[in-house]
N, C-alpha and C. Protein backbone atom coordinates (compact mmCIF):
# COMPACT_ATOMS: atom_id res chain seq x y z
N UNK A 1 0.83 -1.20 0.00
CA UNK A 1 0.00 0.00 0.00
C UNK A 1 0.87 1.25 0.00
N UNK A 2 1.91 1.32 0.87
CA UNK A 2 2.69 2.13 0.66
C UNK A 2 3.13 2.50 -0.57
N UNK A 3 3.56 1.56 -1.41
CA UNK A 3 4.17 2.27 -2.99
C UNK A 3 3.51 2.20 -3.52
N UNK A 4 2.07 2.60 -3.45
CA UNK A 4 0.89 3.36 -3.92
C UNK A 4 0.55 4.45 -3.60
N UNK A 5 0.95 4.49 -2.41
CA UNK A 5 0.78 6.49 -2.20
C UNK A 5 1.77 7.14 -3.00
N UNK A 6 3.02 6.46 -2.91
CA UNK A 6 4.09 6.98 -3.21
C UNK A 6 4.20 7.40 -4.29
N UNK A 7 3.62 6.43 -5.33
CA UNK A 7 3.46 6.33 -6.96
C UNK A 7 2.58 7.37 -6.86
N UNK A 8 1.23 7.42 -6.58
CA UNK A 8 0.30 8.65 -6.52
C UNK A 8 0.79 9.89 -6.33
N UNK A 9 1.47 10.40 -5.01
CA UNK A 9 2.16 11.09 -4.79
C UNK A 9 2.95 12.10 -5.80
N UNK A 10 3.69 10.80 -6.43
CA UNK A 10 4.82 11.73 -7.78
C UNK A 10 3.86 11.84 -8.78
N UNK A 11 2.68 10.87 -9.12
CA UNK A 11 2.02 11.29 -10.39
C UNK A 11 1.32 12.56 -10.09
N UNK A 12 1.06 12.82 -9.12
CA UNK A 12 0.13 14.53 -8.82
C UNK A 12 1.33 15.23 -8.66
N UNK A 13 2.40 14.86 -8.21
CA UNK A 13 3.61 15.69 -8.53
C UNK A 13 4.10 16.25 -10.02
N UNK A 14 4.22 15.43 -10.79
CA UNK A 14 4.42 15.28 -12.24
C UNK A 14 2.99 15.92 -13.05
N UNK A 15 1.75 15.71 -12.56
CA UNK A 15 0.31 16.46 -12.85
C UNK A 15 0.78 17.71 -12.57
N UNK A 16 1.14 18.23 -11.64
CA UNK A 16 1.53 19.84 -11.16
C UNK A 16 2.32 20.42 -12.42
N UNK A 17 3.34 19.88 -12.83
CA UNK A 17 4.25 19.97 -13.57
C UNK A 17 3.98 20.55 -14.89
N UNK A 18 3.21 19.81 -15.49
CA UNK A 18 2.76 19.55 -16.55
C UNK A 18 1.60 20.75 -16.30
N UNK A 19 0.62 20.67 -15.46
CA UNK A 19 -0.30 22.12 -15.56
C UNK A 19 0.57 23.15 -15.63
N UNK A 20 1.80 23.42 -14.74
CA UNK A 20 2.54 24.09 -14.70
C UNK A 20 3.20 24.55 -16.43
N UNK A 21 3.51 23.92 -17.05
CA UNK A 21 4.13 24.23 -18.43
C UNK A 21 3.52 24.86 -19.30
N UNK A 22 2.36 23.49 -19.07
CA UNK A 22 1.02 24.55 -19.91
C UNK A 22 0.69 25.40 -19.74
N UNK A 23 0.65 26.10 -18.81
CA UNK A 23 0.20 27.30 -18.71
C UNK A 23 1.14 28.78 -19.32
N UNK A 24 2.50 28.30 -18.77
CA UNK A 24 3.30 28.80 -19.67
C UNK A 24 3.31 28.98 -20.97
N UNK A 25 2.96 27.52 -21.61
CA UNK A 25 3.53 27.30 -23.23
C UNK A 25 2.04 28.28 -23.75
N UNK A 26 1.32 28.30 -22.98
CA UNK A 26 -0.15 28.98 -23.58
C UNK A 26 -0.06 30.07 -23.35
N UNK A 27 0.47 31.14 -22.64
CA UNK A 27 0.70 32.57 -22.46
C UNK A 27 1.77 33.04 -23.66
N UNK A 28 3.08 32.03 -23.77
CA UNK A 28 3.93 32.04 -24.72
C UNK A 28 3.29 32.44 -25.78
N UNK A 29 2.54 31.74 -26.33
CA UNK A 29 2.10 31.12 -27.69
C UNK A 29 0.86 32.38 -28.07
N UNK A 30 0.21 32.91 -26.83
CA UNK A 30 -0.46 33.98 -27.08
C UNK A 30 -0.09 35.37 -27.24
N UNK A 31 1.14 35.45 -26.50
CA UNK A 31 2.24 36.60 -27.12
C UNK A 31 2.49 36.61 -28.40
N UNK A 32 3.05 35.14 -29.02
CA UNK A 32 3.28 35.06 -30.61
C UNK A 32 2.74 35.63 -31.25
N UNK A 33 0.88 34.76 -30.76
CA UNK A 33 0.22 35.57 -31.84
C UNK A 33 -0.17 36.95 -32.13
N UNK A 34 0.15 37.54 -30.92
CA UNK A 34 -0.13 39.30 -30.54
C UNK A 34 0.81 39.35 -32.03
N UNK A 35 1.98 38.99 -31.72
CA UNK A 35 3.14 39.57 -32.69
C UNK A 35 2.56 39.36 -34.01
N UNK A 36 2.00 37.89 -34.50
CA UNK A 36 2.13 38.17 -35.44
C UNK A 36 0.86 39.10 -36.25
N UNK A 37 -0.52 39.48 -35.17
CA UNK A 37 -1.37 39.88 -35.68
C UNK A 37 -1.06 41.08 -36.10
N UNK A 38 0.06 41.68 -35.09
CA UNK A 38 0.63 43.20 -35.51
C UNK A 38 1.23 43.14 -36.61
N UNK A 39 2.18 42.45 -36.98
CA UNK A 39 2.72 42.24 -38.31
C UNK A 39 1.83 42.48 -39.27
N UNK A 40 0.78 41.66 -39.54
CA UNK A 40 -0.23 41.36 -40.62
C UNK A 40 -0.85 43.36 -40.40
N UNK A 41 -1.27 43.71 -39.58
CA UNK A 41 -1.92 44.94 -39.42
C UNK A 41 -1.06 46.19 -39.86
N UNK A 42 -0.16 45.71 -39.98
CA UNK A 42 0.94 47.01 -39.89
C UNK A 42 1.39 46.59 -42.09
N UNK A 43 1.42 45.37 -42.07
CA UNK A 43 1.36 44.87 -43.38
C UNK A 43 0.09 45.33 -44.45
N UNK A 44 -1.03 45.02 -43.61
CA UNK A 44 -2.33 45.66 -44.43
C UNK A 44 -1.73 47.29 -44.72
N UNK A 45 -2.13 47.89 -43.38
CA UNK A 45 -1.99 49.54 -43.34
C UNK A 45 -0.76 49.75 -44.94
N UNK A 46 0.41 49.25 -44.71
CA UNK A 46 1.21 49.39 -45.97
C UNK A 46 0.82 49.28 -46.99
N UNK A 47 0.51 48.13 -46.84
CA UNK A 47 -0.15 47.69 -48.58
C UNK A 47 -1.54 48.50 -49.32
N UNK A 48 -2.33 48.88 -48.43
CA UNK A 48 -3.60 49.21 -48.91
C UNK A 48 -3.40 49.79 -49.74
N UNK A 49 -2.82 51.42 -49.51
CA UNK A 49 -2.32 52.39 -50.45
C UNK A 49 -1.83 52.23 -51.41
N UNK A 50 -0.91 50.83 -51.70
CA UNK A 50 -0.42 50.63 -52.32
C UNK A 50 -1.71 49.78 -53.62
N UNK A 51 -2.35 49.20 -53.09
CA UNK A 51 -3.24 48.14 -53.93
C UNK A 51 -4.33 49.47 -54.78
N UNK A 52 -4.75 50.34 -53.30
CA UNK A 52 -5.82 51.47 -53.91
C UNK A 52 -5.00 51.94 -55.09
N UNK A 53 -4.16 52.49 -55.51
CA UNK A 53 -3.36 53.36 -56.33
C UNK A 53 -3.42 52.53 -57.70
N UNK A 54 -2.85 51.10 -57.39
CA UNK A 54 -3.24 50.36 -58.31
C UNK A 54 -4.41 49.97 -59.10
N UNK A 55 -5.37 50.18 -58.56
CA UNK A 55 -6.99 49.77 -58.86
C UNK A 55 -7.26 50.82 -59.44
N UNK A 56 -6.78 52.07 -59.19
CA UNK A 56 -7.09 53.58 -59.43
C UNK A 56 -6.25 53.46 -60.91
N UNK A 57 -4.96 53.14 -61.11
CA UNK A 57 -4.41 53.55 -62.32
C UNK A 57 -3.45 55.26 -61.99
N UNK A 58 -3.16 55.13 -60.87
CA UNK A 58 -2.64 56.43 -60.34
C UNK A 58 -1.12 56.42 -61.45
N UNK A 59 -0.72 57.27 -61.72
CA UNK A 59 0.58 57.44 -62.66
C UNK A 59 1.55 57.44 -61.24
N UNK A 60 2.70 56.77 -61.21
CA UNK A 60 3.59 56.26 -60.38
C UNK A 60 4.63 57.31 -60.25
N UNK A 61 4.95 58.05 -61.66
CA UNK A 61 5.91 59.22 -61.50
C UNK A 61 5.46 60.26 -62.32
N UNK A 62 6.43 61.58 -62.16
CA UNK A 62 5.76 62.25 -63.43
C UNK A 62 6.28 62.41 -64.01
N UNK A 63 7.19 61.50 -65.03
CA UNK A 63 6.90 61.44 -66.11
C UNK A 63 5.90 61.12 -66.80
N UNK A 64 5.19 60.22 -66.25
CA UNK A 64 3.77 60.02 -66.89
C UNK A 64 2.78 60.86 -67.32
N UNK A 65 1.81 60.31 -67.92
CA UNK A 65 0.91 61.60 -68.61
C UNK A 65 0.44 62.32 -67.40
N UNK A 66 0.66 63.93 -67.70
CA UNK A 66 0.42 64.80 -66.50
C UNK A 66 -1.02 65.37 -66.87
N UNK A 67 -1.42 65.04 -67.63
CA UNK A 67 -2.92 65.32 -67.25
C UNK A 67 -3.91 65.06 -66.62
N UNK A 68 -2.97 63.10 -67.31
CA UNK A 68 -4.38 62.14 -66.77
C UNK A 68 -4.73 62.45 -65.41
N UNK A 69 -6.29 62.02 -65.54
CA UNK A 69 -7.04 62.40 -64.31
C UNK A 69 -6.71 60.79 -63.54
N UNK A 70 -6.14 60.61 -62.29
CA UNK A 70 -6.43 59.71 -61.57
C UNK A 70 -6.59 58.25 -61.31
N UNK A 71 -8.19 59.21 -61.27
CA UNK A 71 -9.61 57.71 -61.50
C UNK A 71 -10.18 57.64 -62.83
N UNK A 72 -9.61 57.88 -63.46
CA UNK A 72 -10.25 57.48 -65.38
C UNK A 72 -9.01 57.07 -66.23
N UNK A 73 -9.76 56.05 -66.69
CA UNK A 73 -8.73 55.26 -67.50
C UNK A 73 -7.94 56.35 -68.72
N UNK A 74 -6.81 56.46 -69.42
CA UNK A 74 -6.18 57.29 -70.80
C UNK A 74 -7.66 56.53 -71.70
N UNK A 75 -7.67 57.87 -72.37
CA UNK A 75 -8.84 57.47 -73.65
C UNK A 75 -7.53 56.87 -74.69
C-alpha cells in the first residue's frame, strides 16, 4: 500500500508539472500571436495604399501623362 501512495504522490507531482508548463507554453504562444497579428496589421496599413493606387491607375511618376485624371482610365 505504501508504494501506492508513493506512486500517486509523484504522479500529482508530475500532474503539477505539466499544468505548470502549460500554462506557460499557452501565455507564450499567445504573445506570438499578438506579434504576429501586428505584423499582418501594420502589413495591411502598408499595402492598402499601395493596392488602392493600383486599382485607381494612379501614374507612379511624373513622367507620366500629367494630365491624366487619376480615376479614369487614358482614352
Amino acid at each position: 500500500m505504501r508504494i501506492t501512495i508513493e506512486d500517486l504522490e509523484a504522479l500529482k507531482e508530475l500532474s503539477d508539472e505539466l499544468e505548470e508548463n502549460h500554462v506557460e507554453t499557452e501565455q507564450h504562444l499567445h504573445g506570438e500571436i499578438g506579434v504576429f497579428f501586428l505584423n499582418i496589421a501594420n502589413e495591411v496599413r502598408i499595402l492598402t495604399p499601395l493596392i488602392t493606387c493600383q486599382r485607381l491607375e494612379i501614374p507612379r511618376s511624373a513622367n507620366n501623362n500629367a494630365n491624366m485624371i487619376p480615376w479614369k482610365k487614358p482614352a
